[in-house]
N, C-alpha and C. Protein backbone atom coordinates (compact mmCIF):
# COMPACT_ATOMS: atom_id res chain seq x y z
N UNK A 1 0.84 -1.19 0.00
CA UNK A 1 0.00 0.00 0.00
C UNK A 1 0.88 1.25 0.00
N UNK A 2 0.22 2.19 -0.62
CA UNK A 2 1.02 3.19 -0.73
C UNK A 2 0.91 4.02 0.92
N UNK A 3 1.70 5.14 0.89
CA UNK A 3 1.52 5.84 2.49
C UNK A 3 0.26 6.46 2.58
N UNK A 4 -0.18 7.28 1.10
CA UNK A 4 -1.58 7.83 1.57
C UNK A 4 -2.17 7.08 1.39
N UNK A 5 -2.35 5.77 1.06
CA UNK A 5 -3.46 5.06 1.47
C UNK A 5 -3.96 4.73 2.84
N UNK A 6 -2.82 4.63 3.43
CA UNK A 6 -2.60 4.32 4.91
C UNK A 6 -3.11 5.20 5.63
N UNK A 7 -2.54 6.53 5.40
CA UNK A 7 -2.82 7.76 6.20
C UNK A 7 -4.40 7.63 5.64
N UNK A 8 -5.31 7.51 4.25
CA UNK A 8 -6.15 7.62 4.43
C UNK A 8 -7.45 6.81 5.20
N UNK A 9 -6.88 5.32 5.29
CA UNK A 9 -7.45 4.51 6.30
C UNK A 9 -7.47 4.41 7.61
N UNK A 10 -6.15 4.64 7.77
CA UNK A 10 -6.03 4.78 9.53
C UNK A 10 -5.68 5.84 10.08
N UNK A 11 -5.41 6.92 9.68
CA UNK A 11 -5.75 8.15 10.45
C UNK A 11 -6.49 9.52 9.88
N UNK A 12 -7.86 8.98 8.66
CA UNK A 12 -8.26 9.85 8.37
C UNK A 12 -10.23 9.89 9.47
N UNK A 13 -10.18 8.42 10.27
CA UNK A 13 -11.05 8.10 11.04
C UNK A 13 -11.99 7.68 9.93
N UNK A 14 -11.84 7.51 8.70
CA UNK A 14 -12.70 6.64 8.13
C UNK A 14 -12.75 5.25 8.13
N UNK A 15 -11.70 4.33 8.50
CA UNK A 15 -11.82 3.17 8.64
C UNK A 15 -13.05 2.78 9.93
N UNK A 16 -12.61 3.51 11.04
CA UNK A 16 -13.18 3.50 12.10
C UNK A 16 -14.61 4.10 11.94
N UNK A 17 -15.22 4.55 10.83
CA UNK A 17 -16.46 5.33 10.72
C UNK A 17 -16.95 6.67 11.61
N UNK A 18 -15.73 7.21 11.83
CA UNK A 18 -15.84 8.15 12.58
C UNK A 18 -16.16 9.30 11.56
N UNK A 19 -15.75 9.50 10.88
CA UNK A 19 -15.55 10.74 9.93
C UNK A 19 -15.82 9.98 7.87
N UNK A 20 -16.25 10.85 7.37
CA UNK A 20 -16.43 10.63 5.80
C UNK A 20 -14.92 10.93 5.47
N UNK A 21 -14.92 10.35 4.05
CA UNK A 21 -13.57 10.66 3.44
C UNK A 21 -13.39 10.97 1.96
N UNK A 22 -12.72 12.12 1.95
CA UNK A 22 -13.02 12.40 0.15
C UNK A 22 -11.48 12.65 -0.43
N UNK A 23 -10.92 12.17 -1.05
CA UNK A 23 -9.52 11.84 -1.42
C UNK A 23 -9.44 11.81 -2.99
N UNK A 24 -8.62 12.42 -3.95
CA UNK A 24 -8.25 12.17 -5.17
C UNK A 24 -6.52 11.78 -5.25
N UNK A 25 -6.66 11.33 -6.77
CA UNK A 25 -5.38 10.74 -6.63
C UNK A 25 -5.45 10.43 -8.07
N UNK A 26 -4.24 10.62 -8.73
CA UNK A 26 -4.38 10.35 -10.44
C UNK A 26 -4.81 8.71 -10.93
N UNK A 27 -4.97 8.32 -12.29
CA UNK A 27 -5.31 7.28 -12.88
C UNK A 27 -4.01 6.65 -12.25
N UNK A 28 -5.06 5.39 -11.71
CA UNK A 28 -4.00 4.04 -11.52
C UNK A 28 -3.31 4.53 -9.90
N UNK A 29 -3.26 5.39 -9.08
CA UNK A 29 -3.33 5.71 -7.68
C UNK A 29 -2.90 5.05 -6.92
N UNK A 30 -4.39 4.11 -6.81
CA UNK A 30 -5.20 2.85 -5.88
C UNK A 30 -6.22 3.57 -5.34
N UNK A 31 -6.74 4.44 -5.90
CA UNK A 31 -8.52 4.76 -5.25
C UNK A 31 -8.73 3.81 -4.78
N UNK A 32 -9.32 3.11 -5.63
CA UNK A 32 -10.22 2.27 -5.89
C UNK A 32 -10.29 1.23 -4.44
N UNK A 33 -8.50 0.83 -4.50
CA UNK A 33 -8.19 0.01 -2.85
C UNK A 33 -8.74 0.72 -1.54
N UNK A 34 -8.92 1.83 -1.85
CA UNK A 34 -9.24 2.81 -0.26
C UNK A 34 -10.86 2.37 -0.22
N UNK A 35 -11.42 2.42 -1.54
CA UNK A 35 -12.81 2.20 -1.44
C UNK A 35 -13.10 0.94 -0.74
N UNK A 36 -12.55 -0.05 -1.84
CA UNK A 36 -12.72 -1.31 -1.78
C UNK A 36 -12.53 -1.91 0.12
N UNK A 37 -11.76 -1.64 0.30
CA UNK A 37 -11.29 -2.21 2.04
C UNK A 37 -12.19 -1.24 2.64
N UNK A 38 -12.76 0.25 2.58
CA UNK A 38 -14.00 0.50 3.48
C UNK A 38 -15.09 0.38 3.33
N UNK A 39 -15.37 -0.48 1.79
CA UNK A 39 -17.14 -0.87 1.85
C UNK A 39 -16.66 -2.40 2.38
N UNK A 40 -15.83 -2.89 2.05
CA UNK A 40 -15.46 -4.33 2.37
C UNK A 40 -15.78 -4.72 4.18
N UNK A 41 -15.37 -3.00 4.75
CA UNK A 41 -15.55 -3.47 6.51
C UNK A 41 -16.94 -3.43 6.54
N UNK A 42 -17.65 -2.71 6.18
CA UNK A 42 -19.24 -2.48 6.59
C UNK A 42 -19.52 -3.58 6.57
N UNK A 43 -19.94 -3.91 5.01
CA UNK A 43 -20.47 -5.37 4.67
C UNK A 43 -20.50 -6.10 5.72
N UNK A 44 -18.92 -6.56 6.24
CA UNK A 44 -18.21 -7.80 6.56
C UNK A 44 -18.88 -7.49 8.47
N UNK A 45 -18.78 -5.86 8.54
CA UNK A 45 -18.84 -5.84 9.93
C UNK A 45 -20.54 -5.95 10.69
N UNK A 46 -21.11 -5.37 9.82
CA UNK A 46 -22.59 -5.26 9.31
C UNK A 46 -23.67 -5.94 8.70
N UNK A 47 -24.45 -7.22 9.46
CA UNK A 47 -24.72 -7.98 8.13
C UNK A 47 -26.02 -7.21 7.25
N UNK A 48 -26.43 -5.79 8.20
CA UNK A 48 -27.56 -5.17 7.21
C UNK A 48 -26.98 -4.27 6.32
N UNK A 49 -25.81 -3.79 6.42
CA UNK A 49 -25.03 -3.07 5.46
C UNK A 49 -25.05 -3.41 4.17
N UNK A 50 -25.27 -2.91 2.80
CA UNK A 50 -25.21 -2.96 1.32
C UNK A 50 -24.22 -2.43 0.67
N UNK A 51 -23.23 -2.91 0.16
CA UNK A 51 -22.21 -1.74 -0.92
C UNK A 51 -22.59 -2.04 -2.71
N UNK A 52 -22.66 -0.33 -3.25
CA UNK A 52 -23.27 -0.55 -4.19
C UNK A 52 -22.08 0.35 -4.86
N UNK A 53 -21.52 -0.76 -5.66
CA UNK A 53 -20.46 -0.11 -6.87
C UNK A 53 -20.98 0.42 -8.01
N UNK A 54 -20.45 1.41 -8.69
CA UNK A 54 -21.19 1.85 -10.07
C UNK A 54 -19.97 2.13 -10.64
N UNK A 55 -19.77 1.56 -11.71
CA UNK A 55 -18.69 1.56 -12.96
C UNK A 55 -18.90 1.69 -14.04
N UNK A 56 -17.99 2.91 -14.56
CA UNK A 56 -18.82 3.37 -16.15
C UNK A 56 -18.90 2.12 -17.31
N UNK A 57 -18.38 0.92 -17.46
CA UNK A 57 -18.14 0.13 -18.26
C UNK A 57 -18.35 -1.41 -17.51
N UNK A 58 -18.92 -2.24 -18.95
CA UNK A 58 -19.08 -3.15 -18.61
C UNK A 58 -17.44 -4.28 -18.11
N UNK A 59 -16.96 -3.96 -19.15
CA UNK A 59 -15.11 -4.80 -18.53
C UNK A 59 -14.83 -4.41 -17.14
N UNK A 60 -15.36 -3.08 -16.47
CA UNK A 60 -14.79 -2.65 -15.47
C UNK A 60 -15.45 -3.57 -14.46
N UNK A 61 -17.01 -3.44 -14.64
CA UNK A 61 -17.60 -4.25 -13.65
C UNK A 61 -17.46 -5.59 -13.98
N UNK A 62 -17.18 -5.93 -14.88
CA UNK A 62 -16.96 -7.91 -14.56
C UNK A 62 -15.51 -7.98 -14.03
N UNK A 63 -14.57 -6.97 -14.45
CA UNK A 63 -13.02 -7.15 -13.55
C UNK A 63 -13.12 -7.01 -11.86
N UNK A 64 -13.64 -6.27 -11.75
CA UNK A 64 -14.16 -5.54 -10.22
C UNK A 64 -15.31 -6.87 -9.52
N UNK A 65 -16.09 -7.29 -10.43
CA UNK A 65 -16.78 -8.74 -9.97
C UNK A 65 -15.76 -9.48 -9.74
N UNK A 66 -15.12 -10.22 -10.26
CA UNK A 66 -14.08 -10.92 -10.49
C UNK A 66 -13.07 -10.60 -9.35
N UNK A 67 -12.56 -9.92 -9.14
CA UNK A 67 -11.59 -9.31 -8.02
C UNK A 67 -12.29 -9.71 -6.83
N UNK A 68 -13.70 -8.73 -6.67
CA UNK A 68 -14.02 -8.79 -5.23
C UNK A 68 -14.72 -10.17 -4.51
N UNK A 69 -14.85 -11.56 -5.86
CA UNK A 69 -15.20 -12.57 -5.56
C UNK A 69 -14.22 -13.62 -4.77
N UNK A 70 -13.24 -13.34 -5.22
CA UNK A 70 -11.60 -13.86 -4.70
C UNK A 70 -11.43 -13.28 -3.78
N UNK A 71 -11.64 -11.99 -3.47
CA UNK A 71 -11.10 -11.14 -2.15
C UNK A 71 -11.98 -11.73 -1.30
N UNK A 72 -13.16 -12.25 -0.86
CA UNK A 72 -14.33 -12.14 -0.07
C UNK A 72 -14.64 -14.09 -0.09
N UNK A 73 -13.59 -14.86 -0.79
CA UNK A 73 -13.91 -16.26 -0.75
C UNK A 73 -14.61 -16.44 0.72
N UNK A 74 -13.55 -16.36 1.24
CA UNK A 74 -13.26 -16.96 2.59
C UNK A 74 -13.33 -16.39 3.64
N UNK A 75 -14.29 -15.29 3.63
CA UNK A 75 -14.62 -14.85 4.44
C UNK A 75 -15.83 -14.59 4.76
N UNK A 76 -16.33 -14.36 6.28
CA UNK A 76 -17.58 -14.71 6.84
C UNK A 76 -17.98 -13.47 7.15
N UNK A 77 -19.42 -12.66 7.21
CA UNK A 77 -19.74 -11.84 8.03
C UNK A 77 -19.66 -11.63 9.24
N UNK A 78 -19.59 -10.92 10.13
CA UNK A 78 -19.92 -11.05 11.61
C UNK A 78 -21.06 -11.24 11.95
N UNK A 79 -21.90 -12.24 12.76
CA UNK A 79 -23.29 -12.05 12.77
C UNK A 79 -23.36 -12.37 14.74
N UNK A 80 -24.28 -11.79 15.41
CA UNK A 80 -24.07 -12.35 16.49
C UNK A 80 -24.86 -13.87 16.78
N UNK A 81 -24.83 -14.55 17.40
CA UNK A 81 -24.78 -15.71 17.31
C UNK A 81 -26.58 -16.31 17.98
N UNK A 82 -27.14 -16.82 16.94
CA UNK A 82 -28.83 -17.08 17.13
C UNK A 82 -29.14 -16.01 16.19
N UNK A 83 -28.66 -15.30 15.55
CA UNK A 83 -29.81 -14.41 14.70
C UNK A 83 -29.18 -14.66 13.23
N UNK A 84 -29.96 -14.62 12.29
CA UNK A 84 -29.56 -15.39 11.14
C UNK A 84 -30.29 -14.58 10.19
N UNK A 85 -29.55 -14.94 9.05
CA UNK A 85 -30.51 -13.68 8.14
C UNK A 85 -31.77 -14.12 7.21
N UNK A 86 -32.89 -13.24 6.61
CA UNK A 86 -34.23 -13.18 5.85
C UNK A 86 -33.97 -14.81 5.59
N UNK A 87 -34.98 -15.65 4.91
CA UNK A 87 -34.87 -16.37 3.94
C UNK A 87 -34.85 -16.04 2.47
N UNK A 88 -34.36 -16.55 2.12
CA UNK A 88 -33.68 -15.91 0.52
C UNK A 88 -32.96 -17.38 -0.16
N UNK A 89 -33.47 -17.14 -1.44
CA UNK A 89 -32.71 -18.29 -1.93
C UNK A 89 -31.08 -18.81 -1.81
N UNK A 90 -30.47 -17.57 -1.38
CA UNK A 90 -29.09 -18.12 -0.93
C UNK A 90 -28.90 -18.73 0.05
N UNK A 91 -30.10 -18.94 1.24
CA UNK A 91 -29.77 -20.10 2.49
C UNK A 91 -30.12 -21.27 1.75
N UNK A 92 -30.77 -22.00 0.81
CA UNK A 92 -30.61 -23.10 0.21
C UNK A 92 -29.38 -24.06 0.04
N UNK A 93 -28.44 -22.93 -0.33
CA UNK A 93 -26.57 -23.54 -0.79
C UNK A 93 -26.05 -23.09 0.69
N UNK A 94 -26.78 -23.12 1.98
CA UNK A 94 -25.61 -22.98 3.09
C UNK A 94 -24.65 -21.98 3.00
N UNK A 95 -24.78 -21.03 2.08
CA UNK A 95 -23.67 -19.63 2.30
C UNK A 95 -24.49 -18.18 2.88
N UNK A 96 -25.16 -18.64 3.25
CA UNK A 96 -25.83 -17.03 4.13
C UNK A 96 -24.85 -16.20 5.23
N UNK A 97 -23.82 -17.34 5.69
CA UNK A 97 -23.31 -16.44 6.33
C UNK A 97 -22.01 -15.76 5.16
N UNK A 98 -21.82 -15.90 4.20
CA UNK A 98 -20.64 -15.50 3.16
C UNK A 98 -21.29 -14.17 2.37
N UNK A 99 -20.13 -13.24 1.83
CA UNK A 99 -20.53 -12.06 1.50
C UNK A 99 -20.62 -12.50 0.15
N UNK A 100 -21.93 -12.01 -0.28
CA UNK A 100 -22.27 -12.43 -1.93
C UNK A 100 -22.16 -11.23 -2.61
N UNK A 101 -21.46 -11.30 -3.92
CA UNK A 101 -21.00 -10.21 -4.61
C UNK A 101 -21.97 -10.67 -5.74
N UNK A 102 -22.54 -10.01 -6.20
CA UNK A 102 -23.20 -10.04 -7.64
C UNK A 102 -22.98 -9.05 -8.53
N UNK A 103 -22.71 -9.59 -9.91
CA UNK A 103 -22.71 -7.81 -10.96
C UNK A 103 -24.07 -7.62 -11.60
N UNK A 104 -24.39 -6.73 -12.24
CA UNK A 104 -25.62 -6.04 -12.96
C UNK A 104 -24.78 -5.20 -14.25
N UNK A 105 -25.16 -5.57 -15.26
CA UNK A 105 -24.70 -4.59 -16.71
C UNK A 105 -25.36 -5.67 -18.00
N UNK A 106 -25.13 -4.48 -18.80
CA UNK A 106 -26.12 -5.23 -20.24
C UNK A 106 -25.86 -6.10 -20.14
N UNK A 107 -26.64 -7.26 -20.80
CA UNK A 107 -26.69 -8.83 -21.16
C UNK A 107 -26.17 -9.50 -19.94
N UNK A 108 -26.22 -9.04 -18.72
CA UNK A 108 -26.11 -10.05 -17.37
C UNK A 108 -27.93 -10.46 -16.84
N UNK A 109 -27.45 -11.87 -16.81
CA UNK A 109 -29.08 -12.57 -16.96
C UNK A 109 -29.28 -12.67 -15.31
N UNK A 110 -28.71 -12.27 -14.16
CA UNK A 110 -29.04 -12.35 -12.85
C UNK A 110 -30.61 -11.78 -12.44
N UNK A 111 -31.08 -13.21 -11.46
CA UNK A 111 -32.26 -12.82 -10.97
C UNK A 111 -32.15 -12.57 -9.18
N UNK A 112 -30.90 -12.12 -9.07
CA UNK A 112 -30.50 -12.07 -7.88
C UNK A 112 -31.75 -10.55 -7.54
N UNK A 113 -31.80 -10.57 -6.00
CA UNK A 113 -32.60 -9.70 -5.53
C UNK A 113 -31.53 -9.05 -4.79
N UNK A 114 -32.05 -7.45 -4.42
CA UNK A 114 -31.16 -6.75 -3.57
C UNK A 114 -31.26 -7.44 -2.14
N UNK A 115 -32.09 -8.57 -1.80
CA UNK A 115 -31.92 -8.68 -0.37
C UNK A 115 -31.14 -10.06 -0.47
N UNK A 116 -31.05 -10.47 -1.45
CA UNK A 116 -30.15 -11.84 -1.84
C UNK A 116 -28.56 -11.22 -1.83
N UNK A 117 -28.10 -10.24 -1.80
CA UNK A 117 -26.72 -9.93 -2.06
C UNK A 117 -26.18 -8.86 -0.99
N UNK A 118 -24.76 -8.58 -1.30
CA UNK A 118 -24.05 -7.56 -0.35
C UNK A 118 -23.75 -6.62 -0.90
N UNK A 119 -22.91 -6.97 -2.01
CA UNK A 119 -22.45 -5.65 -2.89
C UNK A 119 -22.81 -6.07 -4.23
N UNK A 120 -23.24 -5.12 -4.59
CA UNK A 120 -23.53 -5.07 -6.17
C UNK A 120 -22.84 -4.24 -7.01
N UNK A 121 -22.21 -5.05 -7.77
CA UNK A 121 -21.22 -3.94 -8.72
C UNK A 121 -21.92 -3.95 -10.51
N UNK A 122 -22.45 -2.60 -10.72
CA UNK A 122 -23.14 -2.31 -11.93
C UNK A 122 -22.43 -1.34 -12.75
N UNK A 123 -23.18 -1.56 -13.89
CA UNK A 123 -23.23 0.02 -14.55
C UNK A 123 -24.15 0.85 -14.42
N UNK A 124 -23.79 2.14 -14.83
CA UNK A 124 -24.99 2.81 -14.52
C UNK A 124 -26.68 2.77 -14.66
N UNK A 125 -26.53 2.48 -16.31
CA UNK A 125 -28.27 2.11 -16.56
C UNK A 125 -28.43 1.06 -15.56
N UNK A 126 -28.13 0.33 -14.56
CA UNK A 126 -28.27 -0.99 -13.88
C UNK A 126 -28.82 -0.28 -12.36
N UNK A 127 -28.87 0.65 -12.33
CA UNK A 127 -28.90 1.08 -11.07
C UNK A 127 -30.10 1.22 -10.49
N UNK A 128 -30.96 1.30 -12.20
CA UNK A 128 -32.55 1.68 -11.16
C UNK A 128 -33.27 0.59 -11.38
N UNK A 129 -32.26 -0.43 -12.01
CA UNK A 129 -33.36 -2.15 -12.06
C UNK A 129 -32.99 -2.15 -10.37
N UNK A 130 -31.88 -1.84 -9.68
CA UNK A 130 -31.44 -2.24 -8.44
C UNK A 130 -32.51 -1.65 -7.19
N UNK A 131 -32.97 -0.76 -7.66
CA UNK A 131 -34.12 0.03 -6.80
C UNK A 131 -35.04 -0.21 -6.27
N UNK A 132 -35.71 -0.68 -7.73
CA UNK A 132 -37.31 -1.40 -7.27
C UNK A 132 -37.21 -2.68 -7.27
């Protein structure tokens, strides 16, 4: 990681949700990593928490699918223990407690529901199928 990434995670009090955070940084940076690791805590820390990616292009969002499916294998939400989440077709396959990443962009045939998933990474026109 670079240093301002650092400085922007751990002592800008956004990791900790103390404070918002608004940061630029040229093409290729690592934005994107500052984002990624603070919607990644909510989710993970939160099981009612939602992160909703929006990417101008479809390559972007199946790379960014792709990435954050590997990042999030093996890992579990926090949930406290006896409370379990909605029924939803994802307790069928035994992964309700795992963070489900789904994408949305032209010609993606998903009948996933917003209460079936964690983060949704789209394109823009995708945003207001995500709504209703």
């Amino acid at each position: 990681m670079y240093p301002w990434q650092l400085d922007c995670l751990l002592r800008s009090g956004a990791l900790d949700g103390e404070k918002n955070l608004v940061y630029t940084a040229p093409t290729g940076g690592g934005k994107s990593l500052v984002a990624d690791i603070l919607m990644l805590k909510k989710v993970i820390e939160d099981p009612d928490k939602k992160g909703l990616l929006v990417l101008p292009y479809v390559a972007l969002v199946q790379e960014k699918l792709r990435w954050l499916r590997k990042v999030v294998e093996c890992i579990k939400k926090v949930t406290a223990p006896g409370i379990g989440r909605r029924s939803s077709v994802w307790r069928k396959r035994g992964d309700e407690d795992a963070i489900r990443v789904v994408g949305f962009f032209g010609g993606s045939k998903s009948k996933t529901t917003w209460a079936d998933m964690d983060i949704a990474v789209c394109t823009i026109e995708m945003v207001c199928f995500l709504t209703y």
